[in-house]
C-alpha atoms as a PDB file:
ATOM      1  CA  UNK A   1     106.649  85.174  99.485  1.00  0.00           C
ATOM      2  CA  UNK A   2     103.555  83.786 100.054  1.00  0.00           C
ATOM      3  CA  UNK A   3     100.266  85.531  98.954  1.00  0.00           C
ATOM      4  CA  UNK A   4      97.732  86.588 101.436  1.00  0.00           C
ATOM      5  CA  UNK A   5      94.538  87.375 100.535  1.00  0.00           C
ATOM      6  CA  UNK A   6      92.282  88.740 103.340  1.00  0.00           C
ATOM      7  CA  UNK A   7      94.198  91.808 104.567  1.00  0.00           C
ATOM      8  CA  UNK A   8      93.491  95.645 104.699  1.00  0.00           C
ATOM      9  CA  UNK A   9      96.615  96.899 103.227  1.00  0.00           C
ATOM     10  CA  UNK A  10      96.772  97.701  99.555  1.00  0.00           C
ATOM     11  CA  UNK A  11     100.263  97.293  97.764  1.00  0.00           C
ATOM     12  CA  UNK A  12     101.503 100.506  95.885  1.00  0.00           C
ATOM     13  CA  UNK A  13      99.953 102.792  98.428  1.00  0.00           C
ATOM     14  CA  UNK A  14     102.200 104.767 101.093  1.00  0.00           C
ATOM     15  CA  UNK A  15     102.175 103.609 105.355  1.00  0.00           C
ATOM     16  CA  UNK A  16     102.604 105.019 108.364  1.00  0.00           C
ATOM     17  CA  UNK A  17     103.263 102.242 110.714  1.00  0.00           C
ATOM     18  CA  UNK A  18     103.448 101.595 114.268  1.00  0.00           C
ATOM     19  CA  UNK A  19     105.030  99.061 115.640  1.00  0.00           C
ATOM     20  CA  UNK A  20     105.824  97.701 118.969  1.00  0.00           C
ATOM     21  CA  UNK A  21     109.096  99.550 119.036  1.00  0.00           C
ATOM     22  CA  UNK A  22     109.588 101.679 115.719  1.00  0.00           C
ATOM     23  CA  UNK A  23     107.475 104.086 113.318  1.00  0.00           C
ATOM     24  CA  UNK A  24     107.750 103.711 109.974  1.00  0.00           C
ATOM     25  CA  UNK A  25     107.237 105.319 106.615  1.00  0.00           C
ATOM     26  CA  UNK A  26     107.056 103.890 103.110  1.00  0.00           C
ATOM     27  CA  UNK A  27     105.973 102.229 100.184  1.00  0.00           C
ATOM     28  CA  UNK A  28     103.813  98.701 100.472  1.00  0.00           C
ATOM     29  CA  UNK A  29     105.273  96.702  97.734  1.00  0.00           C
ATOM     30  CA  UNK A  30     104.747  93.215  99.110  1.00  0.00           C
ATOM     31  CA  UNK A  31     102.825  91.603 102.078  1.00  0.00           C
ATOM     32  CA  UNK A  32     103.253  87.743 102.992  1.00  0.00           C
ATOM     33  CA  UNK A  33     101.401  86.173 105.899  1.00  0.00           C
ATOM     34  CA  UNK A  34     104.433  87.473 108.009  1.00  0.00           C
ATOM     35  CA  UNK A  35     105.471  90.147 106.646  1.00  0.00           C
ATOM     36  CA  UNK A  36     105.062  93.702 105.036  1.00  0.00           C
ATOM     37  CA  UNK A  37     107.936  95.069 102.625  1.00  0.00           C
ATOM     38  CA  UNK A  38     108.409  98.848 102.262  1.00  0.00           C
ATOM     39  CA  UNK A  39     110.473 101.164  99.549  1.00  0.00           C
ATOM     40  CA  UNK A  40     111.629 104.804 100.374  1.00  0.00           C
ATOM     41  CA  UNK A  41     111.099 103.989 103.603  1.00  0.00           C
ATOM     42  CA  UNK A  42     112.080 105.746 106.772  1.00  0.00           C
ATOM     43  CA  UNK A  43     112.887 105.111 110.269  1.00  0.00           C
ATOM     44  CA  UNK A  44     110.203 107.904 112.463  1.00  0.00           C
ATOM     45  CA  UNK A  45     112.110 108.719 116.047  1.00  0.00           C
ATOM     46  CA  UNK A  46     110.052 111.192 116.744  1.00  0.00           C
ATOM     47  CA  UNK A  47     106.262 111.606 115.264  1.00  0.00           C
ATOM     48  CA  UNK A  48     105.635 114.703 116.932  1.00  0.00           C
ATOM     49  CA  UNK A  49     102.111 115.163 117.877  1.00  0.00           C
ATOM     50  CA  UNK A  50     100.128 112.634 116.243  1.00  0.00           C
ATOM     51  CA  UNK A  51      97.045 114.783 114.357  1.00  0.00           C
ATOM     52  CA  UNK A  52     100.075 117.075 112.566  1.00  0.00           C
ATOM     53  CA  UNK A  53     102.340 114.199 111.567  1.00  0.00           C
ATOM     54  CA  UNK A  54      99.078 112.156 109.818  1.00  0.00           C
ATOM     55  CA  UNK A  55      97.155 115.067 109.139  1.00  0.00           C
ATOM     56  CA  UNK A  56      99.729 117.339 107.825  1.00  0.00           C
ATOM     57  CA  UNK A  57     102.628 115.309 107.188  1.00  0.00           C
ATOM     58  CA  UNK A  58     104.865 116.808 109.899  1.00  0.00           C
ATOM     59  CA  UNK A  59     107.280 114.472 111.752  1.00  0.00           C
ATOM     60  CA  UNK A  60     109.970 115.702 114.169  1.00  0.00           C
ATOM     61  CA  UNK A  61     112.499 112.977 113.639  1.00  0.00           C
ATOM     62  CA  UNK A  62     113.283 111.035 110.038  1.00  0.00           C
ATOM     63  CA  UNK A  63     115.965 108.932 109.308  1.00  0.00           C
ATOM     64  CA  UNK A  64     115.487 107.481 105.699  1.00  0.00           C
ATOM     65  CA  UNK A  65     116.681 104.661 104.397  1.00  0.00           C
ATOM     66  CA  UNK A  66     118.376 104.543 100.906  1.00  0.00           C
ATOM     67  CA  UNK A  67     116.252 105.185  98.325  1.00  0.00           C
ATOM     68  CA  UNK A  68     114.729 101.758  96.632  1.00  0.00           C
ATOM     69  CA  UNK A  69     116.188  99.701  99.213  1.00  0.00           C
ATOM     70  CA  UNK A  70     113.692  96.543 100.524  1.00  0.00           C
ATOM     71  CA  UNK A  71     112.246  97.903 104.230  1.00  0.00           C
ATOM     72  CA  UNK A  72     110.604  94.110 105.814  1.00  0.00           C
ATOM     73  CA  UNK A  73     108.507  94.809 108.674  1.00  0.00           C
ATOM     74  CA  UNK A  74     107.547  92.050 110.647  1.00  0.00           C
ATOM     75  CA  UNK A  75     103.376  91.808 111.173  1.00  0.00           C
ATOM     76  CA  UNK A  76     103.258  90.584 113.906  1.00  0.00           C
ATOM     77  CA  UNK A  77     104.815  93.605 115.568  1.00  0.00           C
ATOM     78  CA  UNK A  78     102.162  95.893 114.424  1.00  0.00           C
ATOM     79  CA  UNK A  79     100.365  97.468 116.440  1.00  0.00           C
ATOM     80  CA  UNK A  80      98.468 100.043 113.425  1.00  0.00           C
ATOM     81  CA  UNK A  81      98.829 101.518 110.350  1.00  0.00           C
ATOM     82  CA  UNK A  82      97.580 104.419 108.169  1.00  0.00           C
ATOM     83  CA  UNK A  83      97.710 105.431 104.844  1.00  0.00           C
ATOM     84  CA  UNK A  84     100.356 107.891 104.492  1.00  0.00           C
ATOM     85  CA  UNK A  85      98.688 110.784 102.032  1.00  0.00           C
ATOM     86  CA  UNK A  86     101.903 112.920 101.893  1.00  0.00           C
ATOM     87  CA  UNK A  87     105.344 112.431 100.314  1.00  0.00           C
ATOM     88  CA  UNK A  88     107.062 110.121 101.862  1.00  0.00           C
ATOM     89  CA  UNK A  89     110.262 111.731 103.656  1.00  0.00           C
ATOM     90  CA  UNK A  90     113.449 111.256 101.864  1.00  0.00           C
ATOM     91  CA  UNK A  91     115.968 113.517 103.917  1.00  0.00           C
ATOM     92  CA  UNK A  92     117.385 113.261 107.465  1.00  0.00           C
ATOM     93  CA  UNK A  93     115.386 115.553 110.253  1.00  0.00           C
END
């Protein structure tokens, strides 16, 4: 992958992301100019309301992917992101 130097994400730290069409959690363990790769990542269907799902942690609807595997999210279908400051989820809601 290419490095990229001048970006706000931090690799090793934990995401919420939004994209244009999915919600995503995980682990930022590689960023190229057009992409972001997650671990322990998961699949949000349903955030619930906002403030509780980044404040607290609660989300409505999780569907994991297996543990370890590679997660690439395409940047230029972000629309934000957010550190996640809560375990990521692991099981199926």
């Amino acid at each position: 992958m290419a490095k990229v130097t001048k970006h706000g994400f931090a690799v090793g730290k934990n995401y919420f992301i939004r994209t244009v069409t999915n919600h995503f959690t995980g682990k930022l363990v590689a960023i190229s100019d057009q992409e972001l790769v997650l671990v322990d990542a998961a699949w949000v269907a349903d955030d619930g309301r906002f403030t509780q799902a980044i404040g607290k942690g609660e989300l409505s609807e999780v569907e994991p992917y297996p543990d370890n595997q590679e997660v690439i999210v395409g940047r230029g279908s972000i629309v934000d992101a957010t550190l996640w400051n809560h375990p990521l989820p692991r099981t199926q809601k």
